[in-house]
N, C-alpha and C. Protein backbone atom coordinates (compact mmCIF):
# COMPACT_ATOMS: atom_id res chain seq x y z
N UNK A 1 0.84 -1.19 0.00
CA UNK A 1 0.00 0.00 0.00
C UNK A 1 0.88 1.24 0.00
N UNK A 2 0.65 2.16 -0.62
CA UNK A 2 1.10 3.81 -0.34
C UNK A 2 1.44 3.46 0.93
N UNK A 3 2.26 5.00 1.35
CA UNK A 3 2.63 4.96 2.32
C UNK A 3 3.03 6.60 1.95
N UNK A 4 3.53 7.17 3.27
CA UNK A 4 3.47 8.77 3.69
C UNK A 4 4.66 8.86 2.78
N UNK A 5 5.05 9.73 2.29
CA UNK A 5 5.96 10.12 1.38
C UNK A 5 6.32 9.50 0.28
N UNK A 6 5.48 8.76 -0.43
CA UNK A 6 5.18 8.65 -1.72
C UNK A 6 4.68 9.67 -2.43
N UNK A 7 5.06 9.67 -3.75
CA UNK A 7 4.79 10.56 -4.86
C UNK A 7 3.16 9.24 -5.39
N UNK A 8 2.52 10.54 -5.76
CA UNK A 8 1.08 10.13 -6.30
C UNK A 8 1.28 9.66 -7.49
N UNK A 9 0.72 8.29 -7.89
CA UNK A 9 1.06 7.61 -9.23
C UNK A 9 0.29 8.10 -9.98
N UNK A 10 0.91 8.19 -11.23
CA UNK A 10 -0.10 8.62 -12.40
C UNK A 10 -0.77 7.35 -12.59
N UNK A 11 -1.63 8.34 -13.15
CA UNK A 11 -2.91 7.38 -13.78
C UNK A 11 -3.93 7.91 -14.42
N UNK A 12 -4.64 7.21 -15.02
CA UNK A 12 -5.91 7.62 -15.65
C UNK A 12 -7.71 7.08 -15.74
N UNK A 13 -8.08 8.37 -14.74
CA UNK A 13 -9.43 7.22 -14.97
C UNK A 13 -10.69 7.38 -15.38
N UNK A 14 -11.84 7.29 -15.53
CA UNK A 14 -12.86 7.58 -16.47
C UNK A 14 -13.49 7.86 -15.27
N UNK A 15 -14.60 9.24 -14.67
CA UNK A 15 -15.40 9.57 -14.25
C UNK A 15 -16.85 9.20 -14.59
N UNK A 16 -17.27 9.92 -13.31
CA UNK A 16 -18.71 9.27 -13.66
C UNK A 16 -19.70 9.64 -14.92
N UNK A 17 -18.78 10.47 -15.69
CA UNK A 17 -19.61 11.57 -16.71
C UNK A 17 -18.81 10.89 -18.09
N UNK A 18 -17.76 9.95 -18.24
CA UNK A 18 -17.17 9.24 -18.96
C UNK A 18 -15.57 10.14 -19.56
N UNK A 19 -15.52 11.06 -19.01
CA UNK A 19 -15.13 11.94 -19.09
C UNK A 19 -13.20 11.37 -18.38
N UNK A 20 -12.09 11.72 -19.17
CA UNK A 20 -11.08 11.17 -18.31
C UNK A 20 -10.49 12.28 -17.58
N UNK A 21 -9.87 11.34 -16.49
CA UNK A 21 -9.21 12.56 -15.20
C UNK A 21 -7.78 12.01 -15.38
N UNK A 22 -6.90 12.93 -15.20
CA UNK A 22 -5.21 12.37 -15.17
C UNK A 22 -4.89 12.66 -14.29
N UNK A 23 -4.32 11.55 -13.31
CA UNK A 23 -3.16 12.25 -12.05
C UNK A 23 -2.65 13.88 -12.00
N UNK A 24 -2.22 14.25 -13.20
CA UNK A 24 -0.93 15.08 -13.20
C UNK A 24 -1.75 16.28 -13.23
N UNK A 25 -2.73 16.52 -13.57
CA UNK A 25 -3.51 17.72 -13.71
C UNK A 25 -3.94 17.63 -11.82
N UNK A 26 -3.98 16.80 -10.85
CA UNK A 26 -4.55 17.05 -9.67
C UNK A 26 -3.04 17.56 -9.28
N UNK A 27 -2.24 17.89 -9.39
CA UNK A 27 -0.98 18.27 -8.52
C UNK A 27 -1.32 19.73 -8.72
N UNK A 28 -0.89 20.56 -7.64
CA UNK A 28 -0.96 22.04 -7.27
C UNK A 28 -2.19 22.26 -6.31
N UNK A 29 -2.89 21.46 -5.93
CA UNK A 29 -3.84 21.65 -4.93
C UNK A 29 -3.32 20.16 -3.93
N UNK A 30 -4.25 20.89 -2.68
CA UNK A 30 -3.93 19.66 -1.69
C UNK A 30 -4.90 18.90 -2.35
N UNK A 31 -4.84 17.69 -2.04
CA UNK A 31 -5.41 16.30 -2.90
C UNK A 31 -5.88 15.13 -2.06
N UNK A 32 -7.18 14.66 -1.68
CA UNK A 32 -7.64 13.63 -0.96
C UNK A 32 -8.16 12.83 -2.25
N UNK A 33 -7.69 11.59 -1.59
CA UNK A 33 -8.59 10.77 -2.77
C UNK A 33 -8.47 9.26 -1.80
N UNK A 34 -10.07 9.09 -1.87
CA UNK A 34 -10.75 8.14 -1.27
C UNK A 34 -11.21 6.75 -1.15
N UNK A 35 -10.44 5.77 -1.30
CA UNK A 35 -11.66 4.58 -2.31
C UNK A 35 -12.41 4.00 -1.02
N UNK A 36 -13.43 3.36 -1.92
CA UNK A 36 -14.43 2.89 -1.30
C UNK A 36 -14.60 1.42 -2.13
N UNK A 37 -15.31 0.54 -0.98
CA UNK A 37 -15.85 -0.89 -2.13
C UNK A 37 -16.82 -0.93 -3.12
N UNK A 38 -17.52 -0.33 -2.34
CA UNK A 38 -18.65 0.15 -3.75
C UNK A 38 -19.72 1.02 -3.78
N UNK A 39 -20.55 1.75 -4.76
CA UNK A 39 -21.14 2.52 -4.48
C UNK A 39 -22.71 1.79 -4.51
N UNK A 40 -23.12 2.69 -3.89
CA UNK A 40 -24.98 2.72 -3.26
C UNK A 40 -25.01 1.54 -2.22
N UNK A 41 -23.85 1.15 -1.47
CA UNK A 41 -24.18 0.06 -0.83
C UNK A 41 -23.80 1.46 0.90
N UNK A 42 -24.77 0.53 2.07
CA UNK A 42 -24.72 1.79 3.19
C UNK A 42 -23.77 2.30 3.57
N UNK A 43 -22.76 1.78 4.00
CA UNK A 43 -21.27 2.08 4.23
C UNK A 43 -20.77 3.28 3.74
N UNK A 44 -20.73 3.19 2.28
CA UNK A 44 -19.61 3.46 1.15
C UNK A 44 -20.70 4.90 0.89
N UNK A 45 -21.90 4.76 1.11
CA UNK A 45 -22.87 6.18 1.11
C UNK A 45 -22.59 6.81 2.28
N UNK A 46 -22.60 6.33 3.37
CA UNK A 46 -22.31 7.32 4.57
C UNK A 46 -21.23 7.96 4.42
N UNK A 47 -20.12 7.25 4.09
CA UNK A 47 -18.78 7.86 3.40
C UNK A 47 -19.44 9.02 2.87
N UNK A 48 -19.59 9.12 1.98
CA UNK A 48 -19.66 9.49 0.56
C UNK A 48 -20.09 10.88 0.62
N UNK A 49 -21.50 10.85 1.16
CA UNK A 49 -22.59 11.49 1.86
C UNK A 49 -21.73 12.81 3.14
N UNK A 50 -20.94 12.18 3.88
CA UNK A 50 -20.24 12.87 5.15
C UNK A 50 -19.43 13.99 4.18
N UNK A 51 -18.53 12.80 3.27
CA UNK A 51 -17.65 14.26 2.63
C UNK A 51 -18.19 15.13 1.70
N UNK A 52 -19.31 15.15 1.13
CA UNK A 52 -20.53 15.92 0.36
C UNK A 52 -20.83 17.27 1.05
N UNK A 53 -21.36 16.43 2.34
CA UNK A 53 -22.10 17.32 3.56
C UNK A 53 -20.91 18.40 4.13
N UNK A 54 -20.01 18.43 4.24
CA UNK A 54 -18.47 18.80 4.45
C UNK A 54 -17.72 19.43 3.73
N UNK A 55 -17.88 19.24 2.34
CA UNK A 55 -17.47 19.46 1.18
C UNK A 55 -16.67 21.05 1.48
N UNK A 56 -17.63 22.43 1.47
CA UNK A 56 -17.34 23.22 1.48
C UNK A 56 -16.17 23.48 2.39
N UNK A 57 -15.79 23.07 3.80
CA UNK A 57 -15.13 23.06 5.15
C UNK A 57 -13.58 22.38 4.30
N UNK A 58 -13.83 21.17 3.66
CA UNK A 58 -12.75 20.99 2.79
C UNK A 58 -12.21 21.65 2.38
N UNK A 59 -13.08 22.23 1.30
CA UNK A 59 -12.28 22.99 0.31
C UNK A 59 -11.97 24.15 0.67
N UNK A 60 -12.61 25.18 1.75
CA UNK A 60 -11.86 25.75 2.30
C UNK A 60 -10.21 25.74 3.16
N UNK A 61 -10.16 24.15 3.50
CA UNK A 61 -9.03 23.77 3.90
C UNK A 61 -8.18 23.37 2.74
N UNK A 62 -8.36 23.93 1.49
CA UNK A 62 -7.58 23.73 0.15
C UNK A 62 -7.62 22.54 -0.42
N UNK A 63 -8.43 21.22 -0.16
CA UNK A 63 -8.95 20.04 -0.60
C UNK A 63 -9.24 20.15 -1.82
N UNK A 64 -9.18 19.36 -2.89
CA UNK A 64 -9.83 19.20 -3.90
C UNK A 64 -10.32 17.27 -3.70
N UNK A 65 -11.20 16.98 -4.04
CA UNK A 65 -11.17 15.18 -3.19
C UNK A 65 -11.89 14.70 -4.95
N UNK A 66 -11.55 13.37 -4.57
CA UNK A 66 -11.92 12.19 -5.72
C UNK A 66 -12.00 10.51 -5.28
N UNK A 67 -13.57 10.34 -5.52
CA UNK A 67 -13.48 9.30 -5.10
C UNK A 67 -13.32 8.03 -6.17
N UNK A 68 -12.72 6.75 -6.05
CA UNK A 68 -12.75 5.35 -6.69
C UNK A 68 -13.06 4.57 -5.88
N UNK A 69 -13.66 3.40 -6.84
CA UNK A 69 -13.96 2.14 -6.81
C UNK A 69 -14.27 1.58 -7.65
N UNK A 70 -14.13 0.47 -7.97
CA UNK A 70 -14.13 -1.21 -8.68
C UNK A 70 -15.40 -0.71 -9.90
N UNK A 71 -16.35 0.15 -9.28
CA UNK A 71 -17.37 0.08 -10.25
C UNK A 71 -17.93 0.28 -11.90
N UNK A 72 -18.86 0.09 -12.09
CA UNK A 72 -18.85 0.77 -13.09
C UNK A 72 -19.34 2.46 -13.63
N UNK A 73 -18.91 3.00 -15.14
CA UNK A 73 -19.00 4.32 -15.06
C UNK A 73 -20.76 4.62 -14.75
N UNK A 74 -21.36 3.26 -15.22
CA UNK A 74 -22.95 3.51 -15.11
C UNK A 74 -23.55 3.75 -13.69
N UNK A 75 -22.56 2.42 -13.01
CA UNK A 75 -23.39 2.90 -11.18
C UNK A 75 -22.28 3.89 -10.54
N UNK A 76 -21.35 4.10 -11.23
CA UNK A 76 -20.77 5.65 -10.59
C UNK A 76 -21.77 6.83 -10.93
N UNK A 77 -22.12 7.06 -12.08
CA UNK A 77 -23.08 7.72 -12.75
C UNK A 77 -23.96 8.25 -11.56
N UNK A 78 -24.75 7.06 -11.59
CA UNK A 78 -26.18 6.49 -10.97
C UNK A 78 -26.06 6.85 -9.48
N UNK A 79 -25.12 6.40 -8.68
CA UNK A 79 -23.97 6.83 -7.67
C UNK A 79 -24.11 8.83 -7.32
N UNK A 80 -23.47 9.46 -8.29
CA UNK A 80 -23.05 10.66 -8.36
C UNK A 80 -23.83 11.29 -8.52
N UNK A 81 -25.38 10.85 -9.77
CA UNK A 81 -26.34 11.52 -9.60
C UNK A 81 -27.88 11.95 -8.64
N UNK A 82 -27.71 10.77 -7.91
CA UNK A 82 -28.63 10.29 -6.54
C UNK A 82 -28.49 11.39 -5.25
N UNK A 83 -26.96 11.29 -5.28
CA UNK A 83 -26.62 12.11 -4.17
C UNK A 83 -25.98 13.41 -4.57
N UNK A 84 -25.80 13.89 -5.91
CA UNK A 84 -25.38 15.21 -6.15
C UNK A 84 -24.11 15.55 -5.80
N UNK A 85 -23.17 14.87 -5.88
CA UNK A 85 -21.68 15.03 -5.14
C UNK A 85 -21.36 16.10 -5.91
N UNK A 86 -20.25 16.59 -5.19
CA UNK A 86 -19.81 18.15 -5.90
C UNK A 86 -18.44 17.75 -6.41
N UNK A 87 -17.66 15.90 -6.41
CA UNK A 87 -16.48 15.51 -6.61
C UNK A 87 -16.76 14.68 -7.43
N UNK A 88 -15.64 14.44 -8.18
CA UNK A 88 -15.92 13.08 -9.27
C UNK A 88 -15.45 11.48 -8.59
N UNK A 89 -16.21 10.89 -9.30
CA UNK A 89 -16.17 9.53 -8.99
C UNK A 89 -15.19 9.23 -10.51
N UNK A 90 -14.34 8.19 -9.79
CA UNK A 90 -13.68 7.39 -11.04
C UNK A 90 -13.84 6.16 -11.08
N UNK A 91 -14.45 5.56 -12.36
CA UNK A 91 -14.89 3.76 -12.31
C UNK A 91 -13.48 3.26 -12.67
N UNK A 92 -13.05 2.26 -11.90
CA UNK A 92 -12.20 1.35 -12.14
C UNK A 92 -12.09 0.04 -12.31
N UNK A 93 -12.77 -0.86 -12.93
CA UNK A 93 -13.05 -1.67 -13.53
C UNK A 93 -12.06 -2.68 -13.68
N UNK A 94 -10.82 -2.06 -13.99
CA UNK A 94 -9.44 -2.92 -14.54
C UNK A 94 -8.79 -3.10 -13.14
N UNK A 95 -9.23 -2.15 -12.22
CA UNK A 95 -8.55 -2.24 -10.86
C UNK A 95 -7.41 -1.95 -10.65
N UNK A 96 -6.40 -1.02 -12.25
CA UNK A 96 -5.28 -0.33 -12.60
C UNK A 96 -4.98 0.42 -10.91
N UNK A 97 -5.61 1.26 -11.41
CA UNK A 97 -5.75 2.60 -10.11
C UNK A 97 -5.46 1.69 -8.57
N UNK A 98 -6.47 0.91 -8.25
CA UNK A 98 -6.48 0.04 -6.97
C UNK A 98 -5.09 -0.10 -6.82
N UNK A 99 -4.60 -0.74 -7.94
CA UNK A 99 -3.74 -1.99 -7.72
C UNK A 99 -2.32 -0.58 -7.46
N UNK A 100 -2.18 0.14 -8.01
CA UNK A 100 -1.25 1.43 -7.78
C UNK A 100 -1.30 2.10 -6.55
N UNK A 101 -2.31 1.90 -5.72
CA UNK A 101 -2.43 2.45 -4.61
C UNK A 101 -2.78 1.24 -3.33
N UNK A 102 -2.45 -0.20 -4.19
CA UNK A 102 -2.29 -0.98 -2.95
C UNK A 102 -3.97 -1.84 -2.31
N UNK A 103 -4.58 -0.85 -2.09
CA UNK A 103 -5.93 -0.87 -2.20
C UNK A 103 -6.54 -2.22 -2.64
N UNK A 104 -6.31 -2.31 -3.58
CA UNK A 104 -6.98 -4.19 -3.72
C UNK A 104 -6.21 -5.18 -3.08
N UNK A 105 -6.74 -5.61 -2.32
CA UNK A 105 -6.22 -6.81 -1.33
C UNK A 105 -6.66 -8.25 -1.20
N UNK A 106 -6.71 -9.06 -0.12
CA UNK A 106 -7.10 -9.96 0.20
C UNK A 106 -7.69 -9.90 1.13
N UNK A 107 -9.22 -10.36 1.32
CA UNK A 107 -10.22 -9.82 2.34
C UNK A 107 -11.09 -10.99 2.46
N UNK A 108 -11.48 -11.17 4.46
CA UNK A 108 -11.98 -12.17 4.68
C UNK A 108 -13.28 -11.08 5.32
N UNK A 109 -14.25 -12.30 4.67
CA UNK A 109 -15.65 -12.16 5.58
C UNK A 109 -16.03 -13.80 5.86
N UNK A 110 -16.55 -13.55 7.19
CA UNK A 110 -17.49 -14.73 7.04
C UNK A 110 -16.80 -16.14 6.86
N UNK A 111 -15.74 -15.89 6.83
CA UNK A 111 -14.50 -17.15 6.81
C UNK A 111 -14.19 -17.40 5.45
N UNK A 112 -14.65 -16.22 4.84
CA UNK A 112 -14.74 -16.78 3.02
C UNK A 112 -13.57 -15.31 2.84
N UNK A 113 -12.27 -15.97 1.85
CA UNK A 113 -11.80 -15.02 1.04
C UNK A 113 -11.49 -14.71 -0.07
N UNK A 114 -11.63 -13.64 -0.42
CA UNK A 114 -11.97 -12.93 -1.66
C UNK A 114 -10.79 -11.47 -1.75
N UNK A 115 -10.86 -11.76 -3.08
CA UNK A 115 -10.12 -9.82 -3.38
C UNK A 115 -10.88 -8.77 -3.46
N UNK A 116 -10.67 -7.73 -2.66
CA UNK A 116 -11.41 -6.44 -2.84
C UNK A 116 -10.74 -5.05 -1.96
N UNK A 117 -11.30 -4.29 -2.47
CA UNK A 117 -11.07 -3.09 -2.24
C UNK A 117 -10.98 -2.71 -0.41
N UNK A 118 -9.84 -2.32 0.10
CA UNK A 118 -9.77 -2.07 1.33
C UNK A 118 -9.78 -0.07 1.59
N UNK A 119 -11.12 0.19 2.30
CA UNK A 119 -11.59 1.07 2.26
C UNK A 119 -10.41 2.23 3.06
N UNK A 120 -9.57 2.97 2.04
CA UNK A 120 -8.28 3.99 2.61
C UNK A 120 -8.56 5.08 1.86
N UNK A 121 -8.19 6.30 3.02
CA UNK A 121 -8.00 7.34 2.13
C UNK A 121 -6.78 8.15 2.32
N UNK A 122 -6.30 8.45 1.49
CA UNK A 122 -4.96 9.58 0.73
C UNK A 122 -4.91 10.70 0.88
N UNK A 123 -4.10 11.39 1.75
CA UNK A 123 -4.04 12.87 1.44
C UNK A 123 -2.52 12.82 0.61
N UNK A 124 -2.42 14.15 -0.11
CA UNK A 124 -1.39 14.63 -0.77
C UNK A 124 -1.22 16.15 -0.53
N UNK A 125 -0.35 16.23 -0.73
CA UNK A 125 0.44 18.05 -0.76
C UNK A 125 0.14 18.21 -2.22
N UNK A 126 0.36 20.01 -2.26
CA UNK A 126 -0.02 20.41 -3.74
C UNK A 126 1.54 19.76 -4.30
N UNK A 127 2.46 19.07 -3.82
CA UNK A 127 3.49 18.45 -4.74
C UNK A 127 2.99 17.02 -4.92
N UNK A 128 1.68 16.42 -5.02
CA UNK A 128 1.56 14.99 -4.89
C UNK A 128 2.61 14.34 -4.18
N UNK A 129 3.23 14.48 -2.97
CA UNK A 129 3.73 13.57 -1.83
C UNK A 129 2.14 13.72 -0.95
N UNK A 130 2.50 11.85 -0.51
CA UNK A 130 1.63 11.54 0.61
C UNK A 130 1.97 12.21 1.80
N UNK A 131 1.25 12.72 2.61
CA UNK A 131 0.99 13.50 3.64
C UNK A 131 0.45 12.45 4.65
N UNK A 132 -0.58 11.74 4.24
CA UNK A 132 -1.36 10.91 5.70
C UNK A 132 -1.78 9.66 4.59
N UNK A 133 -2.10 8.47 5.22
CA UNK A 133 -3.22 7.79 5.01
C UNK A 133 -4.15 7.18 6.27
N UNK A 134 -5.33 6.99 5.99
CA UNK A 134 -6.13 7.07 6.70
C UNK A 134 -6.62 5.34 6.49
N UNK A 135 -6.21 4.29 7.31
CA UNK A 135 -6.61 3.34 7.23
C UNK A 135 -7.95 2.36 7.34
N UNK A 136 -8.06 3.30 8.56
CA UNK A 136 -9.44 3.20 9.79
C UNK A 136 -10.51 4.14 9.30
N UNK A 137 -10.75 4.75 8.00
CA UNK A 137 -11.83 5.20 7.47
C UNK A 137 -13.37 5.17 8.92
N UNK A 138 -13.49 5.91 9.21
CA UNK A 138 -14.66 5.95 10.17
C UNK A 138 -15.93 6.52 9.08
N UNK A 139 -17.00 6.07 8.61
CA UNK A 139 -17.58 6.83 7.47
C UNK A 139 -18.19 7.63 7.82
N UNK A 140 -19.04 7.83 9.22
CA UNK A 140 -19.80 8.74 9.56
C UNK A 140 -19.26 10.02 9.73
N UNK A 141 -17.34 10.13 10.03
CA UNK A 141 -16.62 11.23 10.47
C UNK A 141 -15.58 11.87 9.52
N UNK A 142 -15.70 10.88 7.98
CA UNK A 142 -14.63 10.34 7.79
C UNK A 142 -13.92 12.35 6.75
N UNK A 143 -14.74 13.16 7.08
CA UNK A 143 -14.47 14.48 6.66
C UNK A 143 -13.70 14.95 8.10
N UNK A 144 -14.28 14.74 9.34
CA UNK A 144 -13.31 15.38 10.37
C UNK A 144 -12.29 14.63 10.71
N UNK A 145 -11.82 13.48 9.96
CA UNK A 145 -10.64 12.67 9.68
C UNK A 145 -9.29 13.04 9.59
N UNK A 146 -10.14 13.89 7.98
CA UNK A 146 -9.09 14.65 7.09
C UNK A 146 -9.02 15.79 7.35
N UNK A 147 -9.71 16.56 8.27
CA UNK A 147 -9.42 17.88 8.37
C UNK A 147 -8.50 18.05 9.93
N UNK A 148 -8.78 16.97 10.49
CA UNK A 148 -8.13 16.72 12.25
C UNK A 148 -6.54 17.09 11.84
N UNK A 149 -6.25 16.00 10.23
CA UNK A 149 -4.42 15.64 10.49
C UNK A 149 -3.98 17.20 10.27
């Protein structure tokens, strides 16, 4: 996984509007970026929902945020348009992105294991170095998280 003083990997990913986002264009602002397992499921909305609700308090703290997951651009879409987010969602499908940030793992439920997305979030400096990661994602708080470090 990332780790604090890593440089932010490029990459490229398709938003919820189909629209592509490049790493290199997010450098010069501070930079959160979020993944989640998936969207419209309760969890990953309370997330979602907290940093929405927050949004402004962010970006006053110089945030620009972006969230991923596994999904597709249709239920990112579907996702982004339900709840009106003011950030883009990026579908990752190929699990490129994940797999660059560590993020896809090996995960037990229920005594059953499977690969999936381990719910972390990223801060960066406007130089894309890691600043924090946030392992322990709390979703209900997970905006006074990022504004605490």
């Amino acid at each position: 996984m990332l780790k604090v003083g890593d440089k932010l990997p490029q990459f490229e990913g398709t938003n919820q509007d189909g629209e592509t986002v490049n790493s290199e264009k997010l450098i010069g602002k501070k930079l959160v970026i979020f993944f989640y397992p998936q969207a419209n499921t309760p969890t990953c909305t309370v997330e979602a929902c907290n940093l929405s609700d927050n949004y402004s308090q962010l970006e006053k703290a110089g945030f620009q945020l972006l969230g991923i997951s596994g999904d597709t651009i249709k239920k990112q879409k579907n996702f982004h348009s339900k709840f009106a987010f003011p950030y883009d969602l990026i579908a990752d499908e190929s699990h490129e992105v994940l797999e660059k940030f560590g993020v896809w793992q090996e995960k037990k439920t229920f005594g059953k294991t499977y690969m999936g997305i381990v719910r972390t979030t990223f801060i960066f400096d406007e130089n894309g170095v890691c600043t924090r990661v946030i392992e322990k994602v709390t979703s209900k708080t997970a905006a006074e998280q990022i504004l605490e470090g």
